[in-house]
Structures are given as C-alpha cells and as structure tokens.
C-alpha atoms as a PDB file:
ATOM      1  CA  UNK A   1     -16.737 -25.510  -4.171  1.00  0.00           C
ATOM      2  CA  UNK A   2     -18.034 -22.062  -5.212  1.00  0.00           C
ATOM      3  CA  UNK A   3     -17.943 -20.151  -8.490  1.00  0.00           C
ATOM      4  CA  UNK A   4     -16.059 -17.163  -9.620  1.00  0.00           C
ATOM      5  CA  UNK A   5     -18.691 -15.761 -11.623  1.00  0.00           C
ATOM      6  CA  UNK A   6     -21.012 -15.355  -8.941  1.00  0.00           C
ATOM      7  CA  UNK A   7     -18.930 -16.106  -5.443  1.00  0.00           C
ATOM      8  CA  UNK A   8     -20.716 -16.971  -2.397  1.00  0.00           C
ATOM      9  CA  UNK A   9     -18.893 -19.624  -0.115  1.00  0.00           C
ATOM     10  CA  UNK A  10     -15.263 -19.931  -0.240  1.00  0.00           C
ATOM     11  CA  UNK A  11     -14.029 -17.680  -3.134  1.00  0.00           C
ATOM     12  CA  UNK A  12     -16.265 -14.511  -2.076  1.00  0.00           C
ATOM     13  CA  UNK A  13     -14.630 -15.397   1.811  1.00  0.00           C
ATOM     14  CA  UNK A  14     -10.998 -15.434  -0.220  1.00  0.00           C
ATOM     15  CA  UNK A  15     -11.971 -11.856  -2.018  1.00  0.00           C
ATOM     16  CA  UNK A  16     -13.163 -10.575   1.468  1.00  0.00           C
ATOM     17  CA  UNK A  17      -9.751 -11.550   2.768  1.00  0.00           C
ATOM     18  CA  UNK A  18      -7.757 -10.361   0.308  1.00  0.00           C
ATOM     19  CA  UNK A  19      -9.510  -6.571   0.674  1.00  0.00           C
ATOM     20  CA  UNK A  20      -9.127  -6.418   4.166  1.00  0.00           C
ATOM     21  CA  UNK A  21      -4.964  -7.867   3.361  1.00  0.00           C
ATOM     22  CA  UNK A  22      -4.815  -5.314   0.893  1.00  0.00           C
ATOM     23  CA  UNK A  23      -6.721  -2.279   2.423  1.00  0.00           C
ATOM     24  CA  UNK A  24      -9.472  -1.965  -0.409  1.00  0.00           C
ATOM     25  CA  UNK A  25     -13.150  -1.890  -0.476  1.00  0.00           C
ATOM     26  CA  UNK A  26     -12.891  -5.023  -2.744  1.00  0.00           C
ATOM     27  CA  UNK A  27     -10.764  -7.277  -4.496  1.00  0.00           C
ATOM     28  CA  UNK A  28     -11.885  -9.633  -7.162  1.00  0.00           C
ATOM     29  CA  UNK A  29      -9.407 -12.869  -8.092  1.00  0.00           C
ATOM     30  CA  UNK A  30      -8.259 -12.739 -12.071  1.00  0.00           C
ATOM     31  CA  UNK A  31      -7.721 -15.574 -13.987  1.00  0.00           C
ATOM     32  CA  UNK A  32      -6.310 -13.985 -17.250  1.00  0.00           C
ATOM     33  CA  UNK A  33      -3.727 -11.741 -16.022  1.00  0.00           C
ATOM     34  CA  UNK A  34      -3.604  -7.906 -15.270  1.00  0.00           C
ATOM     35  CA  UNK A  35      -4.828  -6.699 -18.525  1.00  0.00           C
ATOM     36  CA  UNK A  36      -8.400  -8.072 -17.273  1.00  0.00           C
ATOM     37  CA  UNK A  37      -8.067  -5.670 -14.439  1.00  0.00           C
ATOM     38  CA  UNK A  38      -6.810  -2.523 -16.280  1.00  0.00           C
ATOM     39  CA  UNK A  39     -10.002  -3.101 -18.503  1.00  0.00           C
ATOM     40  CA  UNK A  40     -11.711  -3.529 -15.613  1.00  0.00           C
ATOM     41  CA  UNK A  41     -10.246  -0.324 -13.690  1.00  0.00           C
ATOM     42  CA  UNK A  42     -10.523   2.275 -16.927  1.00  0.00           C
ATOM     43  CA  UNK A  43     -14.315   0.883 -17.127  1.00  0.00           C
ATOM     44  CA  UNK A  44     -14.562   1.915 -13.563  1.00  0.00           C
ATOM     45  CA  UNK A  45     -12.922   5.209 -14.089  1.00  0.00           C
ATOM     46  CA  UNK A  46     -15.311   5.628 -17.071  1.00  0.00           C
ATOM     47  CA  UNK A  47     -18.267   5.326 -15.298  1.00  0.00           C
ATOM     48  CA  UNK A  48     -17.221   7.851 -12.498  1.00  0.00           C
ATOM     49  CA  UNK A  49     -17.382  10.343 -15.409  1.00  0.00           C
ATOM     50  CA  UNK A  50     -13.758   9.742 -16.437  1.00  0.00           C
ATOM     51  CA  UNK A  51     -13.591  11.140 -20.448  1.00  0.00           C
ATOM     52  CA  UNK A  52      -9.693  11.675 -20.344  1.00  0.00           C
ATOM     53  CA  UNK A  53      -6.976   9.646 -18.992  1.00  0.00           C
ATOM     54  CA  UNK A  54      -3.221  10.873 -18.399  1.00  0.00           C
ATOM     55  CA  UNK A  55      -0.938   7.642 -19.194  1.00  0.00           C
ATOM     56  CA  UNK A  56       2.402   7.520 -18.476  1.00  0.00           C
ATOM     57  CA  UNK A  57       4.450   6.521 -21.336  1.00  0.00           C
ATOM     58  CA  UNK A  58       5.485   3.303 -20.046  1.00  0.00           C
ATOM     59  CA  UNK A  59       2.182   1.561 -19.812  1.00  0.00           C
ATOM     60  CA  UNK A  60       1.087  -1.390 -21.090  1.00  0.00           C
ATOM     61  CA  UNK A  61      -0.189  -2.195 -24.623  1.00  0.00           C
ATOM     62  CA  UNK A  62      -3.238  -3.271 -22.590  1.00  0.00           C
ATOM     63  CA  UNK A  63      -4.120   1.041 -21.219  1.00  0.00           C
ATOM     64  CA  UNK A  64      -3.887   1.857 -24.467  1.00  0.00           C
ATOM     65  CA  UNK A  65      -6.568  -1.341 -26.049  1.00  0.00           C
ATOM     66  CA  UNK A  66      -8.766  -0.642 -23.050  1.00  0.00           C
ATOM     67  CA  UNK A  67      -9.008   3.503 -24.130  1.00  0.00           C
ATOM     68  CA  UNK A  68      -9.974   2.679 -27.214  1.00  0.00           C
ATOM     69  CA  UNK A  69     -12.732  -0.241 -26.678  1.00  0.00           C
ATOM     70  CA  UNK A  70     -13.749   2.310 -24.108  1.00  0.00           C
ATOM     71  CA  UNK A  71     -13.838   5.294 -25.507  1.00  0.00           C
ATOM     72  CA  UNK A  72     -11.389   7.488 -23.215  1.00  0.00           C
ATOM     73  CA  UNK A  73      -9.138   9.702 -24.555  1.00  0.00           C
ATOM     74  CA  UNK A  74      -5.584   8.980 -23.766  1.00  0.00           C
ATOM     75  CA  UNK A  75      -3.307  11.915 -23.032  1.00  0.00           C
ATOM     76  CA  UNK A  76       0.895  10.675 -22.793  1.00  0.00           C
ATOM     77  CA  UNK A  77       3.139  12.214 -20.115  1.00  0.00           C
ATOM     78  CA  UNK A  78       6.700  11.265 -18.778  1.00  0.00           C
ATOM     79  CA  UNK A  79       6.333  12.165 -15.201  1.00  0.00           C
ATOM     80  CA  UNK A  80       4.464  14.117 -12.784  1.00  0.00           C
ATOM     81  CA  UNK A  81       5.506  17.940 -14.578  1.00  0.00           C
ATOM     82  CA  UNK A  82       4.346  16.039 -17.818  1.00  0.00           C
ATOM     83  CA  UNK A  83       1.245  15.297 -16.200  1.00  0.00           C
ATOM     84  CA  UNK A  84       0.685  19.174 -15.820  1.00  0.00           C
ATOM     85  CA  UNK A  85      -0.316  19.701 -18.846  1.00  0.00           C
ATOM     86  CA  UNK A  86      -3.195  17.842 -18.772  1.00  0.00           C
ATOM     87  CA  UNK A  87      -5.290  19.554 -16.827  1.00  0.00           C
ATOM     88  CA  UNK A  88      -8.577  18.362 -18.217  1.00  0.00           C
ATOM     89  CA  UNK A  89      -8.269  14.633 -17.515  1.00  0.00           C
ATOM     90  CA  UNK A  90     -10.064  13.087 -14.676  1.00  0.00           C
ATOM     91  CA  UNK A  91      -7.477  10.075 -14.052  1.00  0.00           C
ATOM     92  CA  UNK A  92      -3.998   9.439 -14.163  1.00  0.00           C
ATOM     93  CA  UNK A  93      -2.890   5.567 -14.985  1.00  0.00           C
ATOM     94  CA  UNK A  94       0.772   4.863 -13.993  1.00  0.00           C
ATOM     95  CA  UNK A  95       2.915   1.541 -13.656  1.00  0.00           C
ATOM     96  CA  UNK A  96       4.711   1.067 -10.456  1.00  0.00           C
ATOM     97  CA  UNK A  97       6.868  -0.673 -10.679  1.00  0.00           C
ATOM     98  CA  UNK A  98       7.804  -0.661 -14.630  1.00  0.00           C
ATOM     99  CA  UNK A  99       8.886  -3.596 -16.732  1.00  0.00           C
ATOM    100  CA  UNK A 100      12.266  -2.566 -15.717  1.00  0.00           C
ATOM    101  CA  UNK A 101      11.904  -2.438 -11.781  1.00  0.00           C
ATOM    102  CA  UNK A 102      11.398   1.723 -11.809  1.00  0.00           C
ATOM    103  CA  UNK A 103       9.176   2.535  -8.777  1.00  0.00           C
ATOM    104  CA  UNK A 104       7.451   5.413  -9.494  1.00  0.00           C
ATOM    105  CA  UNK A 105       7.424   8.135  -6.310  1.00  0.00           C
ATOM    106  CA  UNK A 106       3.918   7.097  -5.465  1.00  0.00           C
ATOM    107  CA  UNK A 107       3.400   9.922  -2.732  1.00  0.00           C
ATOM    108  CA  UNK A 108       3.709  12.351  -4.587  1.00  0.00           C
ATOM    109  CA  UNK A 109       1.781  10.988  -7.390  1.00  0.00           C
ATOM    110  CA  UNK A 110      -0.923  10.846  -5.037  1.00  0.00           C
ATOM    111  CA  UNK A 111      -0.547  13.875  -3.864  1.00  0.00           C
ATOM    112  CA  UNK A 112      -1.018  15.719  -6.932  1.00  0.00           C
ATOM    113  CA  UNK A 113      -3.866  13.918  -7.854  1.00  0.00           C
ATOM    114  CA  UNK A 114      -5.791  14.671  -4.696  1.00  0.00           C
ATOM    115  CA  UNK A 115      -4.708  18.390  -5.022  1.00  0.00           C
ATOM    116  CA  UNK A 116      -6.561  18.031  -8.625  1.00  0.00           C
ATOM    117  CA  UNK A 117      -9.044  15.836  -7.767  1.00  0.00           C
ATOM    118  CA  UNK A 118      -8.183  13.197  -9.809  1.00  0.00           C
ATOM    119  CA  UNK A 119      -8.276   9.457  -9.664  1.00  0.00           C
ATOM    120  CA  UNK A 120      -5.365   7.667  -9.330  1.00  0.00           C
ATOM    121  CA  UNK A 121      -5.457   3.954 -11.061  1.00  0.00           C
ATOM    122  CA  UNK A 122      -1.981   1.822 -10.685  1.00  0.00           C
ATOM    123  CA  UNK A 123      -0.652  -1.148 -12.663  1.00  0.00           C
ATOM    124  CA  UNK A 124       1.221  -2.750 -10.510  1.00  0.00           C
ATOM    125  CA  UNK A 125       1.325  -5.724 -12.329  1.00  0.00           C
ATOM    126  CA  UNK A 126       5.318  -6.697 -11.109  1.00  0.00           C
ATOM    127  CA  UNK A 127       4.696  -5.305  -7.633  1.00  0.00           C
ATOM    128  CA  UNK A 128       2.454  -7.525  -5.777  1.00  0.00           C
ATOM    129  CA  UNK A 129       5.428  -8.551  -3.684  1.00  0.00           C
ATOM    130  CA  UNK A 130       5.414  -5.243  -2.689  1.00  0.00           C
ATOM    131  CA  UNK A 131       2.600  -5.475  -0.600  1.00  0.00           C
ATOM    132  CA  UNK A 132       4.452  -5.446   2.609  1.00  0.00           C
ATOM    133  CA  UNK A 133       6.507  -2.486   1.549  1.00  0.00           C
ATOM    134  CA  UNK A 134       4.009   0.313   2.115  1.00  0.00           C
ATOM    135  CA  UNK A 135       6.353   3.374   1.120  1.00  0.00           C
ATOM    136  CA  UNK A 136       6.168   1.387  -2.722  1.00  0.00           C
ATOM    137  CA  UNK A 137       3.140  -0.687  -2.785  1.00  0.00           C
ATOM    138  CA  UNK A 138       0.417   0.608  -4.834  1.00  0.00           C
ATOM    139  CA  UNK A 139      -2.845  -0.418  -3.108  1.00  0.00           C
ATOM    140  CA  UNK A 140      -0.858   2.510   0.087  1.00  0.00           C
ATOM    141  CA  UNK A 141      -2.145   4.829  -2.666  1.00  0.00           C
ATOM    142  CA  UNK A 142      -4.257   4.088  -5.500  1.00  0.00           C
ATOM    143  CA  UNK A 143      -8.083   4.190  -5.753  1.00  0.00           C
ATOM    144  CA  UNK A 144      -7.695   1.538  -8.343  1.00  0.00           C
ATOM    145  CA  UNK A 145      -4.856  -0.981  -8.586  1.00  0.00           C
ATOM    146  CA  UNK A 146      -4.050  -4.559 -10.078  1.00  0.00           C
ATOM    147  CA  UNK A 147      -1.879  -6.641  -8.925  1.00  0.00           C
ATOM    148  CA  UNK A 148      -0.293  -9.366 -10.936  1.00  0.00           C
ATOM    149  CA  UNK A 149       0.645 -12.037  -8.593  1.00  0.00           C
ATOM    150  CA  UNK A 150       1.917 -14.590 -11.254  1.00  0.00           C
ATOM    151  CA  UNK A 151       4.912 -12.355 -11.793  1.00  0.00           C
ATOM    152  CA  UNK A 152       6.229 -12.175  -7.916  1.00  0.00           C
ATOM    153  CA  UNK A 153       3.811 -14.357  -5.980  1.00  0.00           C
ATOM    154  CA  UNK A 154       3.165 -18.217  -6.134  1.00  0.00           C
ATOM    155  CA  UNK A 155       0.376 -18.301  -8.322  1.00  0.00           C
ATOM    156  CA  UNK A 156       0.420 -19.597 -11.614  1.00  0.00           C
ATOM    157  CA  UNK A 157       1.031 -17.418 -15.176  1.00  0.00           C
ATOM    158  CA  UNK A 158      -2.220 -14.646 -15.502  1.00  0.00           C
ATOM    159  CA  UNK A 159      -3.191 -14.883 -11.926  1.00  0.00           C
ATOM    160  CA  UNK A 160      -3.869 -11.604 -11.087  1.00  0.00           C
ATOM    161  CA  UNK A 161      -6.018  -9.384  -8.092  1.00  0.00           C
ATOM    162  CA  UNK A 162      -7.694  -5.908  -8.740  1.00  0.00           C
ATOM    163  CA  UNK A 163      -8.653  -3.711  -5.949  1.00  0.00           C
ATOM    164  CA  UNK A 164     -10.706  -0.330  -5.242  1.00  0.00           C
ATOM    165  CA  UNK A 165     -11.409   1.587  -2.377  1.00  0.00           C
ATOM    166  CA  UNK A 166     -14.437   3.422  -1.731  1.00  0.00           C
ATOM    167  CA  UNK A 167     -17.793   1.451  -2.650  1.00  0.00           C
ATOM    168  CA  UNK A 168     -18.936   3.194  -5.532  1.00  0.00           C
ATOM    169  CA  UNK A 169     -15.884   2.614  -7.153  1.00  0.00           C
ATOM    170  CA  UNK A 170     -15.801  -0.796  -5.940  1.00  0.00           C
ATOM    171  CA  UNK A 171     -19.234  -1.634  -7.575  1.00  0.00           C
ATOM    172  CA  UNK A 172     -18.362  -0.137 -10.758  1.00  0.00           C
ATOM    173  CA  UNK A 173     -14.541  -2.369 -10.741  1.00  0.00           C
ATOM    174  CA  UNK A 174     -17.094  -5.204 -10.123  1.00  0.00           C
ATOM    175  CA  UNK A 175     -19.420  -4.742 -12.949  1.00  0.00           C
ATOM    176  CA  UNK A 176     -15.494  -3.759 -14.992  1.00  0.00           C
ATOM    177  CA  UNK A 177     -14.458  -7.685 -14.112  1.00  0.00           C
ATOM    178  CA  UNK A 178     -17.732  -9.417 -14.777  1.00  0.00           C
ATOM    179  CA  UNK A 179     -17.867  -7.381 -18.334  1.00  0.00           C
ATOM    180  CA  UNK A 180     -13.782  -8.089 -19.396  1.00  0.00           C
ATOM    181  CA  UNK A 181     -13.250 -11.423 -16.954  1.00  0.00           C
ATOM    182  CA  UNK A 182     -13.253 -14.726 -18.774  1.00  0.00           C
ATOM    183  CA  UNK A 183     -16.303 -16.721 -18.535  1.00  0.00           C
ATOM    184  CA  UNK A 184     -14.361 -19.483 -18.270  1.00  0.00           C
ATOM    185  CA  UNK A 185     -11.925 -18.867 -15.277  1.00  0.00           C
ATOM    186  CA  UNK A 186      -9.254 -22.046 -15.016  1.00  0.00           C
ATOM    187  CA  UNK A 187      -9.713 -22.961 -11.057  1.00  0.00           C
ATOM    188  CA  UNK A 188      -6.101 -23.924 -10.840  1.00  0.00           C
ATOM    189  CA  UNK A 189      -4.850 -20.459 -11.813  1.00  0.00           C
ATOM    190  CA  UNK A 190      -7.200 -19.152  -9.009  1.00  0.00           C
END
C-alpha cells in the first residue's frame, strides 16, 4: 500500500499526521527502535555544524555508538550546572524520561540551551505516553526527539517515531533515517 523508503500514499499521510499530533516539522515511522533515530538525530545535529555534543550520563549505549561512527566529540555532564562546563559544544543530548522513570526538568533544559544557542536533541525513548502531558513531553521542547512507542504505546517491540522542528533540520533528520533506517522495514512493526 505504500513504501517506507520512499512514502507517498498512506504512510507519508501517517508521517504528516503524526507531525502535526506531535508539533514537529516532520516525523518519520522507525522500524528498528530508537537507536535508529538517535543516529538519525546526532547526523542531523552534525550537519548543522554540530562538532561537540554534551551527553548526560545516563544515555544510551546507542549516543555514545552514534558519536563515534559520526565523528562528534562527546562531552559527559550530570545535570544542567554540569552542562556549564561545556561551553564549546553546539548540542546537548538528554533522556527524559530515564530507564528509571527520572523526568528531566525539560524547561529549563531548554531554556539554557536557547540562552546558549544550542540544540536541544531528546531521547525520549520511554516517554511517548507522555505526549499528552506537555509540562514532560519532549517534542514541548526539543528540536530533535525520538520517541519509542513500543515501550508505552501499542506498537510492537522497536517501533519507534523521530521528530524535528524547523525544516532544515527536518531535511537533514530525513536524510539521518534514510542513511541509519533498515532497508528492510517489517510492515507489521509499522
């Protein structure tokens, strides 16, 4: 009924629909999980002119695979003071909510990194329930987020969404998911 590799009938209408739910520019449908989409995001961030990436110590194995294949230079923080110290990165990457259920204070995460004009990318990997919760949902404050809706949502295991707003950034998550994406999506994860 369409293809996810090149969506133009139903899937592209589901994307559409799932940006305007979320509030992004775009949204593009994973079928292998969140890491896909942190790939996708960091390749993104890269080719905004991203060369340094704060990470909060709680991320993923995935942030840290995806700074290496692409080059960024990871610097570690605890929390937003933390953060503070690295004044020459371009992004900041945080989880929200953690593998434990810790929601980050997202507000004021965003906050700093519009006072240093600096992207803000979320994993939000166990929060796509959250979506309805604006005060802790990361798409109310991200550039960049994923969403892993296998973990919360009815979908089944690696379904994920990533989203950007603005359409620069948008393009360049797009070209991010067609580079890391599978090339062989399974239709009944999607």
């Amino acid at each position: 009924s369409d293809n996810l590799l090149n969506p133009v009938g139903v899937i592209a209408k589901a994307q559409e629909d799932i940006a305007r739910i979320l509030g992004a520019e775009k949204s593009f449908i994973l079928t292998d999980g969140s890491t896909s989409g942190i790939f996708a995001m960091l390749y993104a961030a890269k080719k905004a002119g991203v060369n340094g990436v704060t990470v909060i110590a709680n991320a993923h194995i995935s942030v840290y695979n995806a700074c290496g294949v692409l080059g960024l230079a990871p610097f570690f923080a605890e929390d937003i003071e933390g953060a503070k110290a690295h004044s020459t990165t371009q992004a900041v990457l945080i989880t929200s909510p953690s593998y434990y259920g810790k929601i980050e204070n997202l507000a004021a995460w965003k906050a700093y990194c519009e006072k240093k004009n600096k992207y803000l990318l979320i994993d939000g990997a166990h929060g796509g329930h959250l979506h309805y919760q604006k005060n802790i949902y990361a798409g109310a404050y991200a550039d960049m987020w994923v969403d892993g809706v296998h973990k919360s949502l009815p979908a089944y295991t690696q379904g994920a969404v990533v989203s950007a707003r603005g359409e620069q950034l948008a393009l360049w998550l797009e070209e991010g998911v067609k580079t890391f994406r599978t090339s062989s999506p399974s239709y009944p994860i999607m």
